[in-house]
Protein backbone atom coordinates (compact mmCIF):
# COMPACT_ATOMS: atom_id res chain seq x y z
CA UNK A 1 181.32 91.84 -57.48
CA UNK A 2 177.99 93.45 -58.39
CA UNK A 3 175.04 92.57 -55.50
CA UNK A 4 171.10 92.41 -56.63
CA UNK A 5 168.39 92.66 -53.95
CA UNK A 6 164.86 91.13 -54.69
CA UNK A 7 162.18 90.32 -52.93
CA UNK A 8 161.48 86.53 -51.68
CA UNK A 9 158.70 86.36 -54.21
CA UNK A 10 160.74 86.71 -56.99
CA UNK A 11 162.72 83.52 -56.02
CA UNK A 12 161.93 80.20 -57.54
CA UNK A 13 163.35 76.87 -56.78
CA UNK A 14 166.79 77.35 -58.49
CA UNK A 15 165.41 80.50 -60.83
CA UNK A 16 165.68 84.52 -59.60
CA UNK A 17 163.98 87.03 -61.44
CA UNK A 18 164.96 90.34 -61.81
CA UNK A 19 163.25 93.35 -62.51
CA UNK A 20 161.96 97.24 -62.30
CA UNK A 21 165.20 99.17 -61.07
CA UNK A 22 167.44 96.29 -60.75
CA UNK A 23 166.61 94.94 -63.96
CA UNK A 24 167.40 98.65 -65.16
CA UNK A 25 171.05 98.76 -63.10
CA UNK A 26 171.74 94.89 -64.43
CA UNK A 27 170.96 95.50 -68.26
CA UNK A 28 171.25 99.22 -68.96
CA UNK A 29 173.89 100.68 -65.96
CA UNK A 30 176.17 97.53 -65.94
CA UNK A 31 175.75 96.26 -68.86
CA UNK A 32 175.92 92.50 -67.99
CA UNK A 33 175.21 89.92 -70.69
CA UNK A 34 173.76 86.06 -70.85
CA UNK A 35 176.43 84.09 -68.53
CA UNK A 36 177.65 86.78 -66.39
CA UNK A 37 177.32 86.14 -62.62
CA UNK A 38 175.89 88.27 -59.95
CA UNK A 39 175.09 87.66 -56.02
CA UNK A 40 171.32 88.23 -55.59
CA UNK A 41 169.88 88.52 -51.95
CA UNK A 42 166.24 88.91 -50.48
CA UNK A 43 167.21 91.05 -47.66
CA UNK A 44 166.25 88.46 -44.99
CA UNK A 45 169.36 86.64 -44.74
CA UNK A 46 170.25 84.38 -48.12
CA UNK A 47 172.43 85.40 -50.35
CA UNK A 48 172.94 83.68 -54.14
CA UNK A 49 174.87 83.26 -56.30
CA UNK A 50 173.81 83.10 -59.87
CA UNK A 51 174.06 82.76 -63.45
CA UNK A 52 172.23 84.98 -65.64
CA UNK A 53 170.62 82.60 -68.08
CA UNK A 54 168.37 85.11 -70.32
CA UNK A 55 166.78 88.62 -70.62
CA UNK A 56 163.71 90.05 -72.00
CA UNK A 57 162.07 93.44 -72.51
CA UNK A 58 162.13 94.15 -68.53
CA UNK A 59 163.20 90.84 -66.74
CA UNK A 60 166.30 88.72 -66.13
CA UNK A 61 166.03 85.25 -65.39
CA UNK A 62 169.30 83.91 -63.56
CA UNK A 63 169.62 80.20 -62.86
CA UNK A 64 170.94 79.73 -58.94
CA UNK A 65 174.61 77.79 -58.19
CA UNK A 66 175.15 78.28 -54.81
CA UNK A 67 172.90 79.62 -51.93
CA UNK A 68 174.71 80.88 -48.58
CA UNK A 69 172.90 81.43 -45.05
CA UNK A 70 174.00 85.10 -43.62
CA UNK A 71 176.40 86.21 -46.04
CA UNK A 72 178.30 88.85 -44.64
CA UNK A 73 176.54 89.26 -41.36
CA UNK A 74 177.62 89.34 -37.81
CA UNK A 75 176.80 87.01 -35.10
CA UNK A 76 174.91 89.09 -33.02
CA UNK A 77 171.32 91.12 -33.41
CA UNK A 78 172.61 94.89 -33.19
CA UNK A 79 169.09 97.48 -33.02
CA UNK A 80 170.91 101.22 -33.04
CA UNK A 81 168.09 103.78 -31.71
CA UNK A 82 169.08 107.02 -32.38
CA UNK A 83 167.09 110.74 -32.55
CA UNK A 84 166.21 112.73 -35.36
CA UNK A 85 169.02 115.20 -36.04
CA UNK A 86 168.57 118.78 -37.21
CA UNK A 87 170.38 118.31 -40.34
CA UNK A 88 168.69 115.61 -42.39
CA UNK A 89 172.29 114.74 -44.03
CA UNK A 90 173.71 113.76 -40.82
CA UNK A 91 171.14 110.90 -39.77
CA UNK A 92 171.38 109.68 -43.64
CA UNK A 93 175.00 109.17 -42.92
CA UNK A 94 174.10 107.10 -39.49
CA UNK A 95 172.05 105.26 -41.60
CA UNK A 96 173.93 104.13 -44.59
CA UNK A 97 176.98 103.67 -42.00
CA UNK A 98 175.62 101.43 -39.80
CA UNK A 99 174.00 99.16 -42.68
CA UNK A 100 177.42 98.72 -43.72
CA UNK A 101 178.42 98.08 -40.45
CA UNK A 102 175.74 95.32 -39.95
CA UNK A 103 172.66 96.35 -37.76
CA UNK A 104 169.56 94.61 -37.94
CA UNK A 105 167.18 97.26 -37.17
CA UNK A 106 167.29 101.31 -37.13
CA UNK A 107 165.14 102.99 -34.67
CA UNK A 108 164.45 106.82 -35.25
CA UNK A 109 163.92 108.19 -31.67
CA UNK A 110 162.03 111.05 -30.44
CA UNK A 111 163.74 112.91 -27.26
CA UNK A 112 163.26 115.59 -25.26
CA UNK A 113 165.80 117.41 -27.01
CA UNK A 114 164.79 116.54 -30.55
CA UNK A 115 164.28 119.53 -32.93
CA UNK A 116 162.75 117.66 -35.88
CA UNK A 117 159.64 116.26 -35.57
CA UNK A 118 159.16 113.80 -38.57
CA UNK A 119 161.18 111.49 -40.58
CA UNK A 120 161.33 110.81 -44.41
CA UNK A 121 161.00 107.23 -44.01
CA UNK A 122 160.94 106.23 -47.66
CA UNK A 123 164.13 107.52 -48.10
CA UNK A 124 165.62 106.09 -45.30
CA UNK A 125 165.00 103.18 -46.60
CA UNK A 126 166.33 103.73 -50.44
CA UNK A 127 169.62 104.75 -48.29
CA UNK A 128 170.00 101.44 -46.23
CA UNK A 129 168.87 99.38 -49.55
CA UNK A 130 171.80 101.36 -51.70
CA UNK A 131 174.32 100.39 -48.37
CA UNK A 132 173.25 96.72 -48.36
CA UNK A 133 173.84 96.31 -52.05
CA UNK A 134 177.08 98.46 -51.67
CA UNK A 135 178.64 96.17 -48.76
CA UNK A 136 177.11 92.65 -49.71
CA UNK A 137 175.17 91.81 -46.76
CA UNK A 138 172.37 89.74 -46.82
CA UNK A 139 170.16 91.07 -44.48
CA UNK A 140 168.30 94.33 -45.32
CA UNK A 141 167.78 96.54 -41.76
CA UNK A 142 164.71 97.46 -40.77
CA UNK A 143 163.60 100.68 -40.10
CA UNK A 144 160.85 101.57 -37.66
CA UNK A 145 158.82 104.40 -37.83
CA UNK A 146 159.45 107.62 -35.53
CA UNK A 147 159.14 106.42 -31.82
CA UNK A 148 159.42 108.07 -28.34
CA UNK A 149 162.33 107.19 -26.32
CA UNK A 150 160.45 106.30 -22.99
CA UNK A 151 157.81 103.86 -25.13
CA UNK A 152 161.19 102.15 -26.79
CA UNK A 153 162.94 102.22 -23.23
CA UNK A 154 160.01 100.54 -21.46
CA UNK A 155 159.70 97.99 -24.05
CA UNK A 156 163.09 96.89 -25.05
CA UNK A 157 163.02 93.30 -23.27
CA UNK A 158 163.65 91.56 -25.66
CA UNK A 159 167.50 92.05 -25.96
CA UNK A 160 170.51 90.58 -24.27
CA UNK A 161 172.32 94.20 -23.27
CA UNK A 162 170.85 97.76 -23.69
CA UNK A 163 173.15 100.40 -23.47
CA UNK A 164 172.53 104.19 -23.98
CA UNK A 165 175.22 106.06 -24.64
CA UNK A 166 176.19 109.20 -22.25
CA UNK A 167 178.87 111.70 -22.52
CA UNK A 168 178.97 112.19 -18.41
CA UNK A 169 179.86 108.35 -18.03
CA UNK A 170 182.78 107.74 -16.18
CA UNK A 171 185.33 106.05 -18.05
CA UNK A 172 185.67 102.58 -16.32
CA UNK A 173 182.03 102.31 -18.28
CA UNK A 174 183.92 102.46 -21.64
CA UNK A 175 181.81 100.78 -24.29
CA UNK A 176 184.96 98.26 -25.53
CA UNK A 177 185.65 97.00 -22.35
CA UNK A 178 182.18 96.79 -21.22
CA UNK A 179 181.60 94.05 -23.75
CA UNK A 180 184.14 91.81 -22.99
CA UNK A 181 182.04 90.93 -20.15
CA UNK A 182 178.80 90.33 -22.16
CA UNK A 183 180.74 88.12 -24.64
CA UNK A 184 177.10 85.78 -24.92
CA UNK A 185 174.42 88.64 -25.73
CA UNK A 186 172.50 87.14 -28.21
CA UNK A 187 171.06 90.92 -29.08
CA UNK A 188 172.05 94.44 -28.66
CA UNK A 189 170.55 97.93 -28.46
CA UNK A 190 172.25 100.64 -28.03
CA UNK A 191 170.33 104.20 -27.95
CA UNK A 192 171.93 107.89 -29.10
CA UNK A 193 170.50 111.21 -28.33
CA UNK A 194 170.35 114.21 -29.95
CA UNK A 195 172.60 116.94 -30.67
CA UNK A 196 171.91 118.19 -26.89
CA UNK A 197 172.29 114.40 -24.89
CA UNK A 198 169.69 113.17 -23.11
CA UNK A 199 167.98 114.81 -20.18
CA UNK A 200 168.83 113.66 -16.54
CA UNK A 201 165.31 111.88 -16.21
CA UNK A 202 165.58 110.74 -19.95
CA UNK A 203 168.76 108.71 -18.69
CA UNK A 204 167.13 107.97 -15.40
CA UNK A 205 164.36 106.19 -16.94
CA UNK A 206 166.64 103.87 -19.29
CA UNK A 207 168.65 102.89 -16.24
CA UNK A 208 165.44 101.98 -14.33
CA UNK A 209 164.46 99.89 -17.54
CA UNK A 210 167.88 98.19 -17.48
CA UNK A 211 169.53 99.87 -19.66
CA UNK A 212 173.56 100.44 -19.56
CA UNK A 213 175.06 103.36 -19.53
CA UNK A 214 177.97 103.80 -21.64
CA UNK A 215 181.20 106.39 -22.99
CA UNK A 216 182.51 105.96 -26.16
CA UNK A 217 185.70 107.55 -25.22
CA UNK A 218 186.94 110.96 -23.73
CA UNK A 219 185.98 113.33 -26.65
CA UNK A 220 182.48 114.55 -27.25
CA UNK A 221 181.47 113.35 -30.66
CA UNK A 222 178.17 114.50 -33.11
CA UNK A 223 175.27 111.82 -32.72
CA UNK A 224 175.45 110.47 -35.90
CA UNK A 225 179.30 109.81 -34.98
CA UNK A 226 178.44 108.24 -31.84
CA UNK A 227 175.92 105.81 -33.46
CA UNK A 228 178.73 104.61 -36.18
CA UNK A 229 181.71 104.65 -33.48
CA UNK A 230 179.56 102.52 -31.48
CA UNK A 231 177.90 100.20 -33.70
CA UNK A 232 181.32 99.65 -34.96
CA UNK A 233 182.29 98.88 -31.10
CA UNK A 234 179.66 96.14 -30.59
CA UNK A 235 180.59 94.35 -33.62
CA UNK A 236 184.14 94.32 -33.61
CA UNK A 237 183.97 93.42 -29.79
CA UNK A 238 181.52 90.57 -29.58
């Protein structure tokens, strides 16, 4: 099953057009022909599926058969906030991962402990584009710009349950069976530090502002691993 993102504009009535790169992947990488089908999503939650009815020089037309309301999405809102990491490779993982996984929105953090300083946002966003196509989901994450920890901390009302995840947590604060006692969050955030945790006042302040704190078991894991393991958590739990 081959999966086509496009953008809302290029939806009309019952007739998607393709084009630029996923015109290229459709004609010239797979090779598909008049009366093939292919699922085509806009990234905000519809997914279609379609018949491709003709090509030209650099467009597909595809007529539409059946339209579904979030394909392949999970019933909650999960936001994962995690800081930059010091090798680049690490937070592209966290971020194709936990597209696949089914998180709304990706926030990079600043922390006291962060090393880098700056994000390649554009390719973030190539990575989470290649993960939604890869795993079928209809809704495309967002991904917010670099932002400090205590300006997303004291401004994270909006959700059901914010959690922050902590090494130093005792266990009986264990992410899994924390959740089966928030069973009707609507929304979830759940923030990661960097490679050296989050300061004392750093997890002072989210606790002030509400937030959770939470261990994702007894062994120390690697941000990035934390992110997945507990991304993975929320939305197997709830």
């Amino acid at each position: 099953m081959d999966f086509f993102l496009v953008r809302p504009d290029q939806i009309h009535e019952h007739v998607i057009v393709l084009g630029g790169e996923e015109y290229k992947h459709l004609s010239r990488v797979l090779r598909k022909k008049a009366g093939d089908h292919v699922f085509v999503t806009d990234g905000r939650g519809m997914m279609y599926d379609a018949i491709i009815r003709s090509f030209s020089r650099s467009e597909a037309e595809c007529t539409i058969v059946a339209a579904y309301e979030r394909w392949n999405e999970p019933r909650l809102e999960v936001t994962v906030a995690v800081s930059l990491l010091r090798n680049p490779s690490r937070f592209d993982t966290m971020i194709e991962k936990t597209t696949e996984l089914g998180v709304t929105t990706i926030i990079p953090l600043l922390c006291e402990r962060t090393v880098p300083k700056h994000e390649k946002h554009a390719r973030l966003e190539r990575i989470a584009v290649s993960a939604l196509k890869q795993c079928g989901r209809s809704i495309l994450p967002t991904i917010f710009v670099l932002t400090k920890f205590d300006t997303l901390v004291r401004s994270a009302d909006r959700f059901s349950l914010k959690l922050v995840a902590h090494e130093q947590t005792e266990q009986s604060q264990f992410l899994g069976s924390l959740l089966q006692h928030h069973k009707d969050a609507a929304s979830v955030l759940l923030v990661v530090g960097p490679e050296g945790g989050l300061t004392p006042e750093e997890i002072e302040l989210a606790t002030e502002n509400g937030f959770i704190p939470v261990s994702l078991g007894p062994r120390r894991l690697r941000s990035e691993t934390a992110a997945i393991s507990g991304v993975s958590w929320i939305v197997g739990g709830m």
